[in-house]
N, C-alpha and C. Protein backbone atom coordinates (compact mmCIF):
# COMPACT_ATOMS: atom_id res chain seq x y z
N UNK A 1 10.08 -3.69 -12.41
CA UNK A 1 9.40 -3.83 -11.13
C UNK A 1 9.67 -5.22 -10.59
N UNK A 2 9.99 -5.12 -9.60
CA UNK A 2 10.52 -6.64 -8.78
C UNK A 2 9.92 -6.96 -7.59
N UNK A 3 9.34 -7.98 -7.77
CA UNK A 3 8.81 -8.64 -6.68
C UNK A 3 8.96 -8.74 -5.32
N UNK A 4 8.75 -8.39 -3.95
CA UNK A 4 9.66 -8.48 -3.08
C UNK A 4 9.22 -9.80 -2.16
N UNK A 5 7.93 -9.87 -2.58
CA UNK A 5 7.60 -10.89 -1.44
C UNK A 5 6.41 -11.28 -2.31
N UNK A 6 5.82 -12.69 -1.99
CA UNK A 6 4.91 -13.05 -3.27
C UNK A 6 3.03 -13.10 -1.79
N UNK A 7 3.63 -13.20 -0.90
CA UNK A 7 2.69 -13.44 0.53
C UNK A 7 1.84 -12.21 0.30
N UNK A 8 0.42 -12.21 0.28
CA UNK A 8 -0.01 -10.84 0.77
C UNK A 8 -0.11 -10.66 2.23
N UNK A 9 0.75 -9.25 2.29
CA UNK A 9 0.95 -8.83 3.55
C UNK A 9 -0.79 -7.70 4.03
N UNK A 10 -0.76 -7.90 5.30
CA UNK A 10 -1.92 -6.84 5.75
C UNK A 10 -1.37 -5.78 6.73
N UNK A 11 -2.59 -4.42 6.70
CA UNK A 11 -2.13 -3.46 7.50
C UNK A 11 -3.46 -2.33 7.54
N UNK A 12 -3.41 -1.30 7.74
CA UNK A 12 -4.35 -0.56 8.35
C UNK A 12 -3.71 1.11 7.76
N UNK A 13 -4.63 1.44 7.16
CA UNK A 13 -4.48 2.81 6.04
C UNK A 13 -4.06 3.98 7.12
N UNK A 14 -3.01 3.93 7.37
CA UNK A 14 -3.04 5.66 8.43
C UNK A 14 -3.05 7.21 7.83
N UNK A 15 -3.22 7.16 6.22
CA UNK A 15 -3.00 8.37 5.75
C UNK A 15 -3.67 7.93 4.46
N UNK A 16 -4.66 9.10 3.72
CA UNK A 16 -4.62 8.98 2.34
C UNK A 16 -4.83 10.19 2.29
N UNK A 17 -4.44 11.11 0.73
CA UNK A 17 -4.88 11.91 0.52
C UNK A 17 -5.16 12.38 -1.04
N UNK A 18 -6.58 12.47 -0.57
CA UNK A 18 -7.32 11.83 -1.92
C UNK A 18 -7.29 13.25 -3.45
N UNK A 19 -6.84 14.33 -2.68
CA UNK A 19 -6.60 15.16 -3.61
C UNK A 19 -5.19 15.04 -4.56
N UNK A 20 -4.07 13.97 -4.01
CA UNK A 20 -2.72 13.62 -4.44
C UNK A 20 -3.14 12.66 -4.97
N UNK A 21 -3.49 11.97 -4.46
CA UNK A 21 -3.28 10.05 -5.01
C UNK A 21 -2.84 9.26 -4.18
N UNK A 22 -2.21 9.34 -3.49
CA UNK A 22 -1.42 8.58 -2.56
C UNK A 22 -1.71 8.50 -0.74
N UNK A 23 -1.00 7.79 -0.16
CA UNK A 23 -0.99 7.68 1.29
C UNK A 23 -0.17 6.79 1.86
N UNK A 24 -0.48 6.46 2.67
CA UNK A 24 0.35 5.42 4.08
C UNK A 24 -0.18 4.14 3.87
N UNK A 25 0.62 2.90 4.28
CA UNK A 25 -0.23 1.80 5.00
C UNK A 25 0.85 1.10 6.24
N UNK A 26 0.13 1.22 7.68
CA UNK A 26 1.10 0.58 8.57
C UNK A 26 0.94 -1.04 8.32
N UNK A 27 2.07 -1.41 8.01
CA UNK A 27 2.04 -2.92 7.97
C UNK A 27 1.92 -3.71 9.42
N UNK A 28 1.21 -4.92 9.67
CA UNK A 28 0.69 -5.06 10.43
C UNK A 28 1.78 -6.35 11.30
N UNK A 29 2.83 -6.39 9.95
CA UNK A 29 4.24 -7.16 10.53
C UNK A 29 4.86 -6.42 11.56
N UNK A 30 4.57 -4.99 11.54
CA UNK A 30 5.82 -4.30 12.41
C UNK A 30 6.76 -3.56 11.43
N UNK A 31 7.24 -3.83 10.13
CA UNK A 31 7.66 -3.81 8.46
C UNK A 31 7.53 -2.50 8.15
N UNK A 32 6.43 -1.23 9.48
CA UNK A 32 6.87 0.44 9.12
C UNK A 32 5.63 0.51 8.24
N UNK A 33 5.69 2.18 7.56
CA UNK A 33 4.61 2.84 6.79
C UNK A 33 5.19 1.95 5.53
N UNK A 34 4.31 1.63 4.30
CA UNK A 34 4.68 1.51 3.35
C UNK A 34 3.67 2.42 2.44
N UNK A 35 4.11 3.43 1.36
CA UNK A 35 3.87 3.98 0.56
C UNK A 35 2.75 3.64 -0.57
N UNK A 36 1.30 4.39 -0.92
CA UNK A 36 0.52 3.07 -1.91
C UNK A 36 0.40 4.36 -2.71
N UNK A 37 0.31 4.27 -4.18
CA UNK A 37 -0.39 5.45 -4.83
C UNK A 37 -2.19 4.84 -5.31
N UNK A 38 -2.75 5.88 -5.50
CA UNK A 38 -3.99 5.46 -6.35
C UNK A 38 -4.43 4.25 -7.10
N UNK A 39 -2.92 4.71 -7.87
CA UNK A 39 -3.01 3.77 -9.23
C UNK A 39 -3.20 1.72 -9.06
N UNK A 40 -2.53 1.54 -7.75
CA UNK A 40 -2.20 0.09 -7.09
C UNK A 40 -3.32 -0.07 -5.89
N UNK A 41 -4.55 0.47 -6.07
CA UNK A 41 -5.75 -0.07 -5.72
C UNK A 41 -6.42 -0.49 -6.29
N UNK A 42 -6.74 -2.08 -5.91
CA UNK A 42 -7.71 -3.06 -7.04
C UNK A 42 -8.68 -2.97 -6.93
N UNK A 43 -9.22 -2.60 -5.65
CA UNK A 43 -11.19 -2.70 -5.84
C UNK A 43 -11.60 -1.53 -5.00
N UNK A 44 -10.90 -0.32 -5.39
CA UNK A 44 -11.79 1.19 -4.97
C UNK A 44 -10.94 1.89 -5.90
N UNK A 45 -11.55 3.04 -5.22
CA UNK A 45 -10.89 4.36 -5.85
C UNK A 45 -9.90 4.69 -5.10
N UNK A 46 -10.04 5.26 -3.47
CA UNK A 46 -9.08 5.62 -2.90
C UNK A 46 -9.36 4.87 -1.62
N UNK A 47 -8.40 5.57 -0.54
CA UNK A 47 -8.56 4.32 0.72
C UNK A 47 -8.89 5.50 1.51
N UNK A 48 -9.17 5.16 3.07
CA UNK A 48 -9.52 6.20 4.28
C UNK A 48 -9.03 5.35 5.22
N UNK A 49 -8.56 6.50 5.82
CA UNK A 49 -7.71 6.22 7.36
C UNK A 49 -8.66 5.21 8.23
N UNK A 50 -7.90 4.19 9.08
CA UNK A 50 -8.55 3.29 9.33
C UNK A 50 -8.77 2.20 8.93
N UNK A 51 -9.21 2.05 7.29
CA UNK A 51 -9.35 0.97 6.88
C UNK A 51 -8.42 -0.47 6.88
N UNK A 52 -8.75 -1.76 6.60
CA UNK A 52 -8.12 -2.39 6.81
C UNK A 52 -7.50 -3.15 4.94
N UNK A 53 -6.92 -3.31 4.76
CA UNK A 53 -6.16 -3.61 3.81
C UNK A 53 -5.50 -4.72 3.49
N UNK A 54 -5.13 -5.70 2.20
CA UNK A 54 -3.91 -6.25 1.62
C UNK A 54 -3.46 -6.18 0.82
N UNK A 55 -2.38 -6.29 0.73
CA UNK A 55 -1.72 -5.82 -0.44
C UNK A 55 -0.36 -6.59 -0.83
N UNK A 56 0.70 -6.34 -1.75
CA UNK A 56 2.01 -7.25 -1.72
C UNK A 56 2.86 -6.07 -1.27
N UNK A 57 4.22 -5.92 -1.50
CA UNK A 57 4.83 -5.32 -1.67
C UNK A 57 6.08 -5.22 -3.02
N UNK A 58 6.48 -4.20 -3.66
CA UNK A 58 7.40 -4.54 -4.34
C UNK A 58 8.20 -3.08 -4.35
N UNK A 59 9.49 -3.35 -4.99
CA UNK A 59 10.29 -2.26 -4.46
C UNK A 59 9.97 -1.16 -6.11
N UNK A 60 10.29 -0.10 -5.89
CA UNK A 60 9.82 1.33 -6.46
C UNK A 60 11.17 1.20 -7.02
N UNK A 61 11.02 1.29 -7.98
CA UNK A 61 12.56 1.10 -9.13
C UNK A 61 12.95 2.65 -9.04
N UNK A 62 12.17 3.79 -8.96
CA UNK A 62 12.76 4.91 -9.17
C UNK A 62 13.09 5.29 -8.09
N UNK A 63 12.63 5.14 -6.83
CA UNK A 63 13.09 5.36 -5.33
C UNK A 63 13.33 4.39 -4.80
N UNK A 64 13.69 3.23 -5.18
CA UNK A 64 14.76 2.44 -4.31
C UNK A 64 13.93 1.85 -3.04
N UNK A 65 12.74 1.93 -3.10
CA UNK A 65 11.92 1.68 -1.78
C UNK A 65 10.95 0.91 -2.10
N UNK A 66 10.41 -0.03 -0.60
CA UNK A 66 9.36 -0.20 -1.07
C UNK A 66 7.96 0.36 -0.77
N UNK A 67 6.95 -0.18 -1.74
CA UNK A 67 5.84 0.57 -1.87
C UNK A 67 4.49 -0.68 -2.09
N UNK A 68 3.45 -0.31 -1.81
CA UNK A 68 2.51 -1.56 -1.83
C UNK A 68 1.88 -1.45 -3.08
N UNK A 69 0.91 -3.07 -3.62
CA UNK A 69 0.78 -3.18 -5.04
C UNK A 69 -0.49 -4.22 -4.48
N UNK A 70 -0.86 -3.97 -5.88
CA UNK A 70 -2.63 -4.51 -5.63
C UNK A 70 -3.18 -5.22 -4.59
N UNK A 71 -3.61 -3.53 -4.04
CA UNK A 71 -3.78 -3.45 -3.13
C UNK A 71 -5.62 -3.38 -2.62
N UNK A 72 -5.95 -4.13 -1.48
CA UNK A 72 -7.64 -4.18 -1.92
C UNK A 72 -8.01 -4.59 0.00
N UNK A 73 -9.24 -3.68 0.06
CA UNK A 73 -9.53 -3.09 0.87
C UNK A 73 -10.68 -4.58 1.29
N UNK A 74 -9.97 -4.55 2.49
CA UNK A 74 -10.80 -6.39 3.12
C UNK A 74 -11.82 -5.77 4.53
């Protein structure tokens, strides 16, 4: 797992779905949806649309993408 940026970036939850694990977060750079699962939320369980967020980013070794990482609901 590799680091992509060490800055926590912010953004605003446009999707979760809490029966998967996973959802959206629009980054608030302009930087697009970035991908969060369950597991890379530090202080809840899951997130809801709307909320506001930070998180880092780092790239997804198995998909080549990136995806957000401890991630915590401000």
């Amino acid at each position: 797992e590799q680091r992509a940026n060490k800055k926590m970036a912010q953004g605003v939850v446009v999707g979760f779905k809490d029966d998967r694990g996973f959802g959206f977060i629009r980054r608030d750079d302009g930087g697009g949806d970035v991908f969060v699962h369950a597991r890379d939320i530090a202080n809840a369980d899951k997130l809801n649309q709307g909320q506001r967020v930070s998180f880092e980013t780092v790239t997804d070794e198995k998909r080549g993408k990136l995806r957000a990482d401890r991630v915590r609901v401000i």
